[in-house]
Protein backbone atom coordinates (compact mmCIF):
# COMPACT_ATOMS: atom_id res chain seq x y z
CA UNK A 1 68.40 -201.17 -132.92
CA UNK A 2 64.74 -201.28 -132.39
CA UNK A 3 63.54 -199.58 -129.36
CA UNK A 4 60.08 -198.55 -128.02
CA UNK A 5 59.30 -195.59 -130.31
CA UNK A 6 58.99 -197.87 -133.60
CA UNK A 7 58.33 -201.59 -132.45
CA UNK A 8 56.71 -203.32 -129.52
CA UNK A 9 57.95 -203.88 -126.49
CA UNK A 10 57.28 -207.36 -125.84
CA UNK A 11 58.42 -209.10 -128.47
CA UNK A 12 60.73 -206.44 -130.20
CA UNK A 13 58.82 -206.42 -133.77
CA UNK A 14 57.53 -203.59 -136.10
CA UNK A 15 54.13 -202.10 -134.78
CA UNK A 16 51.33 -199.71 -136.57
CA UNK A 17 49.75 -196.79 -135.80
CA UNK A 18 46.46 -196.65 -134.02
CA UNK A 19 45.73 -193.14 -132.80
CA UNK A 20 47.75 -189.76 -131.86
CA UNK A 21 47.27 -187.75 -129.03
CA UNK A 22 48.80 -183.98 -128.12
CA UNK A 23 49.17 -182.53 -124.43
CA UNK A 24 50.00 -180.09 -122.76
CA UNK A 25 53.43 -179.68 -120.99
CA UNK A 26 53.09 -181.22 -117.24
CA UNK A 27 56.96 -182.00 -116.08
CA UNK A 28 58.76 -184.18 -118.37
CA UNK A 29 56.25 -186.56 -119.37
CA UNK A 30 55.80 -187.00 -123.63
CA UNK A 31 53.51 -183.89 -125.55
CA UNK A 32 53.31 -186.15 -128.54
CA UNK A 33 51.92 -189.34 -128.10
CA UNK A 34 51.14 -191.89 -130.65
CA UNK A 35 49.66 -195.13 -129.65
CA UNK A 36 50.48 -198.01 -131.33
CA UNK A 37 49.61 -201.39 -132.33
CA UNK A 38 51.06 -204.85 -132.00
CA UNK A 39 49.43 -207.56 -134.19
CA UNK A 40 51.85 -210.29 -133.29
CA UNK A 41 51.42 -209.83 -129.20
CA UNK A 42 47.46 -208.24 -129.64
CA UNK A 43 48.95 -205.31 -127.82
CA UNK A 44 48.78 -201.65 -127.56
CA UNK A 45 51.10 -199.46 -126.13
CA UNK A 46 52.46 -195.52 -126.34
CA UNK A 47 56.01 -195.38 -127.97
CA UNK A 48 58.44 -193.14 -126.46
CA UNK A 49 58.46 -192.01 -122.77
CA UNK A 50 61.50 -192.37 -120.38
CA UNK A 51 61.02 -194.80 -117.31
CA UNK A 52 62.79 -192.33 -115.06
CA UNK A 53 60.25 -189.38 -115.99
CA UNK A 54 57.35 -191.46 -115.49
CA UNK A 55 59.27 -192.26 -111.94
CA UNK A 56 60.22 -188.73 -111.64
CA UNK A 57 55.83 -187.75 -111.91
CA UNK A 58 54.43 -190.92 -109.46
CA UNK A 59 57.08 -189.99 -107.32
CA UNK A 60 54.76 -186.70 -106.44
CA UNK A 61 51.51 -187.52 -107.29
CA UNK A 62 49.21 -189.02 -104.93
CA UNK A 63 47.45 -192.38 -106.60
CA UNK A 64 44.30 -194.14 -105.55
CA UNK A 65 41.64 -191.00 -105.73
CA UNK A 66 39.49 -193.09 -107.05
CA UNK A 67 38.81 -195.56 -103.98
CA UNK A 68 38.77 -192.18 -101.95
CA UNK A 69 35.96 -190.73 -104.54
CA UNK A 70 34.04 -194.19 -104.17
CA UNK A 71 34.59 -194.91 -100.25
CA UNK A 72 33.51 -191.26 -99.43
CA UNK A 73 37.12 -190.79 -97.28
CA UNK A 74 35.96 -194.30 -95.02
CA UNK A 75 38.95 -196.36 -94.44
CA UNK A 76 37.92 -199.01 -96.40
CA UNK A 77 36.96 -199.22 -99.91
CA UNK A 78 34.32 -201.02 -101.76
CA UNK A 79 36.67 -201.29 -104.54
CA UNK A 80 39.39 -203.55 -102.95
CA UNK A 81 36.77 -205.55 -101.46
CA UNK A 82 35.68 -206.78 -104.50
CA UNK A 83 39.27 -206.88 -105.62
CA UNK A 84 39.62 -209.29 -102.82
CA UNK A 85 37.18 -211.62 -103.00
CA UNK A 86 37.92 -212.37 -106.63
CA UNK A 87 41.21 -212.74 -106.41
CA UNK A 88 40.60 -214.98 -102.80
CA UNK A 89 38.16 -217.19 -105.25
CA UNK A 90 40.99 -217.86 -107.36
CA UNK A 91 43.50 -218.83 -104.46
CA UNK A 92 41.65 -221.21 -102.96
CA UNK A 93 42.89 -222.32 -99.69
CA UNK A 94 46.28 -221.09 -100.17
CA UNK A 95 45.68 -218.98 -96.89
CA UNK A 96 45.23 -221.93 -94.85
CA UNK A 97 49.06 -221.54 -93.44
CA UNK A 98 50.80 -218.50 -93.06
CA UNK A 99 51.53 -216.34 -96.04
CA UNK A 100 54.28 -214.00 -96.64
CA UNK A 101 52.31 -211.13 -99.46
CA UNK A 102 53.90 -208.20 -101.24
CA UNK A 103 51.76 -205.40 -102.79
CA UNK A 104 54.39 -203.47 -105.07
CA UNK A 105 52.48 -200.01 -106.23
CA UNK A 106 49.98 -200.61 -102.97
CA UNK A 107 49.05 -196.88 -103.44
CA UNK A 108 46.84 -196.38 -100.25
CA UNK A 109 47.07 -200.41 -99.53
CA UNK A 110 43.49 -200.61 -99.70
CA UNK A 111 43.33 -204.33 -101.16
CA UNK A 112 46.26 -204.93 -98.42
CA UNK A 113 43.94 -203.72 -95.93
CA UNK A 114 41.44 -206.26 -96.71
CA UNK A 115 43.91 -209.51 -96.79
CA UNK A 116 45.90 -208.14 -93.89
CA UNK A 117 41.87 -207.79 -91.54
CA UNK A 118 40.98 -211.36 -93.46
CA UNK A 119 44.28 -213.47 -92.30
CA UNK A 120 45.61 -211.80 -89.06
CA UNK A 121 48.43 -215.01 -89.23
CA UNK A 122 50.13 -214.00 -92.56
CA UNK A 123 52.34 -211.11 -93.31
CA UNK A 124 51.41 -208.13 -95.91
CA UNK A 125 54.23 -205.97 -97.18
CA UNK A 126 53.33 -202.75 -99.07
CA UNK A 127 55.69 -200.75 -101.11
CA UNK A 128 54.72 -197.33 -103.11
CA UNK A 129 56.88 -194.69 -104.51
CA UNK A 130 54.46 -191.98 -104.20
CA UNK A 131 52.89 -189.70 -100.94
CA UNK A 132 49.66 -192.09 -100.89
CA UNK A 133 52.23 -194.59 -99.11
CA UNK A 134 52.02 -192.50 -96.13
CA UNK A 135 48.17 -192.44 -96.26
CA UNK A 136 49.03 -196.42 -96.11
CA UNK A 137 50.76 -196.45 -93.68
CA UNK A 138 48.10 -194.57 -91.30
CA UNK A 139 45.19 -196.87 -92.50
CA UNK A 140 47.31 -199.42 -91.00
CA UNK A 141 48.04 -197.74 -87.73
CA UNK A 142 44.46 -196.82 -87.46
CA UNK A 143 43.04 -200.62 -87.95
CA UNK A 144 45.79 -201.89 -85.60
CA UNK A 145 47.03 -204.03 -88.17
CA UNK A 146 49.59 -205.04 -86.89
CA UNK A 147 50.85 -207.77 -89.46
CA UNK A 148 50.51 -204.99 -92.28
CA UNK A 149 54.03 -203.15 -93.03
CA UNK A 150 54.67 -200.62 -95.40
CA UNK A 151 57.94 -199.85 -96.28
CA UNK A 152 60.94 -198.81 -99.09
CA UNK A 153 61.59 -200.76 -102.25
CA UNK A 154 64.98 -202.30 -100.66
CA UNK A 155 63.58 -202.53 -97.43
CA UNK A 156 60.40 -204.67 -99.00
CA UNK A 157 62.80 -206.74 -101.20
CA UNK A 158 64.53 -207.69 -98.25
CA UNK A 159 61.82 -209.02 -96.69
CA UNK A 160 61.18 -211.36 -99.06
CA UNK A 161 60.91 -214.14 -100.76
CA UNK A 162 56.98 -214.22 -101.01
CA UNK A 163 54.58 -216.26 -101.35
CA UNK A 164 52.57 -214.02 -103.12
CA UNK A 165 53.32 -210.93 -104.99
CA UNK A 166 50.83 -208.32 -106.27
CA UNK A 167 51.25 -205.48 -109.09
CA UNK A 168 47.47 -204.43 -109.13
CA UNK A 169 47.46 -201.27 -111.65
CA UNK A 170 51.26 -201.22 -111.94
CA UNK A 171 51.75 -202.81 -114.89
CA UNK A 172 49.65 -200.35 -117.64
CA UNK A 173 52.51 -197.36 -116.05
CA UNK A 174 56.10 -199.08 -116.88
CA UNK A 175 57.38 -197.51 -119.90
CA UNK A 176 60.63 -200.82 -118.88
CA UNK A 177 58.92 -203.92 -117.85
CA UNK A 178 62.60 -204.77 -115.87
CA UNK A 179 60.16 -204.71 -112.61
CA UNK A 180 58.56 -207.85 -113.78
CA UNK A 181 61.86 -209.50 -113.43
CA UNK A 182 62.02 -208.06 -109.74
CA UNK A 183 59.13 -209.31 -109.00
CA UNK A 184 59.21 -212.73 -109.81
CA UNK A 185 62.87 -212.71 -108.41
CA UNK A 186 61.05 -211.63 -104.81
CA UNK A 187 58.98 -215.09 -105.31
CA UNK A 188 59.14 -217.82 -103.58
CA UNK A 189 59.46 -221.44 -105.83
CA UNK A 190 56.20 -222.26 -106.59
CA UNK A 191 55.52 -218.68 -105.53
CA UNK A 192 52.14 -216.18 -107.36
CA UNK A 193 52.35 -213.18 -109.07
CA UNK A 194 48.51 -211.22 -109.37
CA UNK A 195 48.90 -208.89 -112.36
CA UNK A 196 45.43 -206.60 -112.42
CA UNK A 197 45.16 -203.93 -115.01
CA UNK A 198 42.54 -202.04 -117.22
CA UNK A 199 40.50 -204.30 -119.93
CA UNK A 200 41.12 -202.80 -123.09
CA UNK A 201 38.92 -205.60 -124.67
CA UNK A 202 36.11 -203.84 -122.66
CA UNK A 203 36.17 -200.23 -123.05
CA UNK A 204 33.97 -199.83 -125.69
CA UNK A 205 31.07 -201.05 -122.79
CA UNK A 206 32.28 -199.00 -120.35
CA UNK A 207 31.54 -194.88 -121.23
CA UNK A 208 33.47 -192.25 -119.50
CA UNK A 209 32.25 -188.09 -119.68
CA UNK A 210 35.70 -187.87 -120.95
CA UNK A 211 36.50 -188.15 -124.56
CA UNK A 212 38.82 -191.32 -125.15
CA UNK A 213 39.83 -191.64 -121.90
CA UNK A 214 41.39 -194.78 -121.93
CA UNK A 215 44.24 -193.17 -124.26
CA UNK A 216 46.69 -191.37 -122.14
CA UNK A 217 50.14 -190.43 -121.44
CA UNK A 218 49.90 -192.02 -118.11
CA UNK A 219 48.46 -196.12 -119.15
CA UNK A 220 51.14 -196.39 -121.59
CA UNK A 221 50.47 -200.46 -121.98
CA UNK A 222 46.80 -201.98 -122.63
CA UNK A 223 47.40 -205.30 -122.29
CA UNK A 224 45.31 -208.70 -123.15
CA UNK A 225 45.70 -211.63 -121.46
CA UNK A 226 47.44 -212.93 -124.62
CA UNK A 227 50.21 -210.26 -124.58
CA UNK A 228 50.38 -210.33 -120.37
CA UNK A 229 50.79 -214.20 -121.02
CA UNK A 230 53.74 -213.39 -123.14
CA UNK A 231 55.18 -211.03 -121.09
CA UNK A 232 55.20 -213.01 -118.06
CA UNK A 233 56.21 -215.81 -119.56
CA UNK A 234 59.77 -214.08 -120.68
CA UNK A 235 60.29 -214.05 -116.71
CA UNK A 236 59.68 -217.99 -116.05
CA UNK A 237 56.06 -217.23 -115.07
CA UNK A 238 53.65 -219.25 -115.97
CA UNK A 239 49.71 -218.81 -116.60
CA UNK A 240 47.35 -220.25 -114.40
CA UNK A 241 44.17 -218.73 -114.79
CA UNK A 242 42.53 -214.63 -115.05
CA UNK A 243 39.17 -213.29 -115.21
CA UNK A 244 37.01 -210.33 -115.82
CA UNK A 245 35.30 -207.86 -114.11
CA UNK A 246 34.59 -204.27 -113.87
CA UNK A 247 34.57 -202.21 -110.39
CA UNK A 248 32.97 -198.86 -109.14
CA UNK A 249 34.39 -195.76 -110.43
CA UNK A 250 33.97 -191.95 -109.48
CA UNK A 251 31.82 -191.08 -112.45
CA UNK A 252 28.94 -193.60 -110.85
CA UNK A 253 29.86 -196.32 -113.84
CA UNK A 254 32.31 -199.03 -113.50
CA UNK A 255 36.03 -199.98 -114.62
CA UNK A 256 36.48 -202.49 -116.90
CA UNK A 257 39.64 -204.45 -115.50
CA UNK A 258 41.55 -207.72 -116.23
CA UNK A 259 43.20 -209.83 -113.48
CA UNK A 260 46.28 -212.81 -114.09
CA UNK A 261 47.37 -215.40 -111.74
CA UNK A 262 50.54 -216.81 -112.51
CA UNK A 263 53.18 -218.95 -111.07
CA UNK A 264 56.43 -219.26 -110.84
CA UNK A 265 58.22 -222.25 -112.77
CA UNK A 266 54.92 -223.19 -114.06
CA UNK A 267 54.51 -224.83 -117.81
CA UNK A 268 53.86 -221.74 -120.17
CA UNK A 269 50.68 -221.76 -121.92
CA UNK A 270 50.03 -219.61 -124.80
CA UNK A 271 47.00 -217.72 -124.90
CA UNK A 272 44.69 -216.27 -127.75
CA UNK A 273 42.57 -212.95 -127.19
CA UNK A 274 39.72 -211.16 -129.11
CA UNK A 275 41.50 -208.75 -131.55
CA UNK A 276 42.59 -205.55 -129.55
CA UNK A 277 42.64 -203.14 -132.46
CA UNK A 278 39.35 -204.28 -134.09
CA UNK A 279 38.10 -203.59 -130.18
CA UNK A 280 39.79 -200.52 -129.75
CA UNK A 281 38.32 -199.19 -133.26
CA UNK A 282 34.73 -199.73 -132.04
CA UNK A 283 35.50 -197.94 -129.03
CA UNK A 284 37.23 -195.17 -130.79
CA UNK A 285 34.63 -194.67 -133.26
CA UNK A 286 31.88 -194.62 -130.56
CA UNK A 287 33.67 -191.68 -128.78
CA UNK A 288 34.03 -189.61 -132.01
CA UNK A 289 30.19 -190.18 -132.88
CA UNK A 290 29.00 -188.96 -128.96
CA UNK A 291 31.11 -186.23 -129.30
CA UNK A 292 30.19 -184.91 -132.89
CA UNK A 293 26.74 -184.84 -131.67
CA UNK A 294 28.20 -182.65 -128.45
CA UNK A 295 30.36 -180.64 -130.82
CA UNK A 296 27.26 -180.09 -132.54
CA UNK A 297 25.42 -178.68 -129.91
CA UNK A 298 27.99 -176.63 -128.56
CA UNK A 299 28.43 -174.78 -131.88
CA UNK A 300 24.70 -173.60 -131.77
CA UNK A 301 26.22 -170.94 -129.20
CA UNK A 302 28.65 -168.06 -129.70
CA UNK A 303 30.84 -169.08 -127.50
CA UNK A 304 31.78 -171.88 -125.22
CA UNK A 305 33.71 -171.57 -121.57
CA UNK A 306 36.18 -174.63 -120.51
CA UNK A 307 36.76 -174.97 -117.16
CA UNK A 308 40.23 -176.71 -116.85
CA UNK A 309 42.88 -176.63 -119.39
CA UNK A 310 44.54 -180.60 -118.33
CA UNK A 311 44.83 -183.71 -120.28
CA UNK A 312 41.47 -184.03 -121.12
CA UNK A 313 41.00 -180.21 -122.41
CA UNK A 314 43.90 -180.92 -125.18
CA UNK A 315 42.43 -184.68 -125.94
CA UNK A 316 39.09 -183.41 -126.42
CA UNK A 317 40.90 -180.63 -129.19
CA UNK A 318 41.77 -183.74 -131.57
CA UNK A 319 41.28 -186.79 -133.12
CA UNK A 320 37.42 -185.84 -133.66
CA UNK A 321 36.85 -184.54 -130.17
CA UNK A 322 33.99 -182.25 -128.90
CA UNK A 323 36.28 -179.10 -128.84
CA UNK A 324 38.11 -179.64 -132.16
CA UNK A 325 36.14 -177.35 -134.20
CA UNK A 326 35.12 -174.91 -132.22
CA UNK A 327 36.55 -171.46 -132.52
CA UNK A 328 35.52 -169.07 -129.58
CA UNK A 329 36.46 -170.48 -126.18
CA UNK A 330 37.45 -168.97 -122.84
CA UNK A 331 39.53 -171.44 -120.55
CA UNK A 332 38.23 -171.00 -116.57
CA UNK A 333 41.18 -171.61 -114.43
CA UNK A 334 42.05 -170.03 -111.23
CA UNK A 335 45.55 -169.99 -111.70
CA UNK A 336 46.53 -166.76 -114.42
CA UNK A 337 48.49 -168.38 -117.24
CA UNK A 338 48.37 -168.47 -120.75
CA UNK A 339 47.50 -171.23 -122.89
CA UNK A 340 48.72 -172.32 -126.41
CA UNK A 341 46.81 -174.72 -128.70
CA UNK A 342 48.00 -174.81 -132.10
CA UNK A 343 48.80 -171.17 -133.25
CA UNK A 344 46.69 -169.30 -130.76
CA UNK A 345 47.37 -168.56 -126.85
CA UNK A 346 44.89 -168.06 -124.83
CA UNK A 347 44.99 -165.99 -121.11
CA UNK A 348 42.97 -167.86 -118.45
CA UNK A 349 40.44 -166.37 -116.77
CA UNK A 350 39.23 -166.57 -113.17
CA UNK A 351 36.18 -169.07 -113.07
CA UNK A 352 33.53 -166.76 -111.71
CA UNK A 353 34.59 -163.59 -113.43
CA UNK A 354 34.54 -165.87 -116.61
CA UNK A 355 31.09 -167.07 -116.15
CA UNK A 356 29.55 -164.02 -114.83
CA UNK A 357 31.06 -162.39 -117.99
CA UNK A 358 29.81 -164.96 -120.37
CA UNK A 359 26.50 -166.22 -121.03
CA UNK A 360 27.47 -169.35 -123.11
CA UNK A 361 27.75 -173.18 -121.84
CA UNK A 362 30.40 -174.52 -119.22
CA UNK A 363 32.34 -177.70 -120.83
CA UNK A 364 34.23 -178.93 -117.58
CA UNK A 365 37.25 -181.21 -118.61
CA UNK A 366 38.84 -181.90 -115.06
CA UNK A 367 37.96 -185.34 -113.68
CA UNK A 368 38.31 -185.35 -109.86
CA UNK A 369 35.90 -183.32 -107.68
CA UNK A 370 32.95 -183.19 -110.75
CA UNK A 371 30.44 -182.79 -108.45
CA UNK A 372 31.94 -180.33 -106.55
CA UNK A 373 32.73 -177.97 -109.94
CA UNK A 374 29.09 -178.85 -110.83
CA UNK A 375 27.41 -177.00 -107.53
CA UNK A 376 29.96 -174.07 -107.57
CA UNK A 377 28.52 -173.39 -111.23
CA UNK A 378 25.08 -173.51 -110.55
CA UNK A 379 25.74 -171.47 -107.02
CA UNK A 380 27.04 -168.63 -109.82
CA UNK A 381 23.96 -168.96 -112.42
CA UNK A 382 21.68 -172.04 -111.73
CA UNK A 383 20.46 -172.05 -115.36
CA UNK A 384 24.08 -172.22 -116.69
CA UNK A 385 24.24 -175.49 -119.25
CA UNK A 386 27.68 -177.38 -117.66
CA UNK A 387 29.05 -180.39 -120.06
CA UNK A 388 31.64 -182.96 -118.85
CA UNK A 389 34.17 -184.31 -121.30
């Protein structure tokens, strides 16, 4: 029987091999992950994974840093008011009566927060598995929303059907795409489902500091609107229209991301998309040329100190990443632990003992709070040379 670790898991066929990736252990998420390749659907995706780990990690991780990085901890964010307005310019007048909305994976229920302060008449129903659904449900309390609800999965279903149903940055996480069938089964006839996820098709014009950062254990699916078309259209939905854009991120650049109207009962169309592995090549092979040229550097010193030993530490130790060759390294963490890579473990060492000890650059590899890492460096040695990957 084919399954996920050898074929795709859309339409069930054999897939290729695009790219391998090693992490560390964090719960019971995948160490090995190969991502692979779909020519038939134009579709990448990471084989293996279990739904109910993946479940088991969002269920304690707080989500939406980034609109909390970009807003500066305001109440409303700049991202979800541009998620709004496009997706409003794509609805028309459909607000004109009362709607009944569902936000499944609402996170902080930042775009809710916009509809819900836009159309006081309709209803907005927020679901989340993780703790940022209790951050949603104070935003709420503190706008005196009072026609915004966020509740439990059952609870939400029950409130249904909808009108509308949205699964903005849901869909890239499901290792089983059974939600989709929920969802469209919590539609209204005639009812829309809003799919928004990251544009694979677009990475290659959108850097990151970190080395292929688009390739994780966490966006297992990189969809085009060719394979989202397909997907969808296996639950009776039907394409009406998506578009483009790219949104404000925490690194000061912006997010490439890809947003799908469909409808319920509608005619299926079938939909052709630039090729995503020719795409992801270019973007690939960009990332390996900035970081031999930082690998490069690097190895002009006699050492090199990396401050965080995460996912992007053990990405940037393969695939032609900055740290792959480099043989003398001291990981900065403030937690004492040991670290293995390969055939060698390594014991962590406090951050300011570790750079007050060591003269050579700082290659910081954790993603949230930059800035802040950044200053308490330079507070220790203002001269120090700090690197972000």
């Amino acid at each position: 029987m084919c399954n996920r670790n050898a074929c795709c898991p859309i339409c069930r066929q054999d897939t290729d091999l695009l790219l391998e990736l090693r992490f560390g252990p964090k719960l019971r998420l995948p160490t090995e992950v190969p991502i692979r390749h779909c020519a038939r659907d134009n579709f990448l995706f990471l084989a293996g994974g279990s739904q109910s780990d993946y479940d088991e990690y969002y269920s304690g991780v707080r989500n939406d840093s980034n609109h909390q990085e970009v807003s500066g901890g305001s109440l409303r964010s700049p991202v979800s008011q541009m998620q709004s307005q496009l997706l409003l310019s794509k609805l028309g007048d459909s607000f004109s009566s009362h709607k009944k909305v569902l936000d499944f994976g609402c996170g902080e229920a930042s775009l809710l927060v916009e509809l819900a302060d836009l159309f006081p008449h309709s209803t907005f129903v927020g679901h989340d598995i993780g703790p940022a659904a209790k951050i949603a449900v104070s935003k709420a309390e503190q706008l005196n929303l009072g026609n915004l609800v966020i509740c439990d999965f059952e609870a939400s279903r029950a409130q249904g059907p909808y009108d509308l149903v949205i699964a903005s940055h849901v869909m890239e996480h499901l290792v089983e795409f059974d939600l989709l069938g929920l969802l469209a089964s919590s539609l209204d006839e005639q009812g829309l489902l809003y799919i928004e996820v990251p544009n694979p098709l677009q990475y290659a014009e959108h850097d990151r500091l970190e080395f292929l950062y688009y390739f994780d254990r966490l966006h297992v699916n990189h969809f085009t609107p060719q394979s989202l078309a397909r997907l969808a259209a296996e639950c009776g939905l039907g394409y009406i229209t998506h578009f483009e854009f790219a949104f404000p991120y925490r690194d000061g650049g912006r997010y490439p991301a890809l947003g799908m109207l469909f409808r319920k009962g509608e005619t299926v169309t079938e939909l052709q998309s630039p090729n995503i592995r020719e795409e992801a090549g270019r973007y690939i092979d960009h990332e390996r040329l900035r970081a031999k040229a930082l690998s490069a550097t690097l190895g002009t010193f006699d050492g090199v100190l990396v401050w965080g030993a995460g996912d992007n530490f053990y990405r940037s130790l393969g695939n032609g990443g900055p740290l792959e060759n480099l043989e003398n390294m001291v990981i900065l963490d403030r937690q004492a632990r040991q670290v293995k890579i390969k055939d060698r473990v390594y014991q962590t060492m406090d951050p300011e003992a570790g750079i007050r000890e060591h003269s050579w650059p700082v290659v910081v590899t954790i993603s949230e709070g930059r800035k802040d890492i950044g200053r308490k460096i330079h507070e220790i040695d203002a001269a120090r040379r700090v690197e972000f990957v």
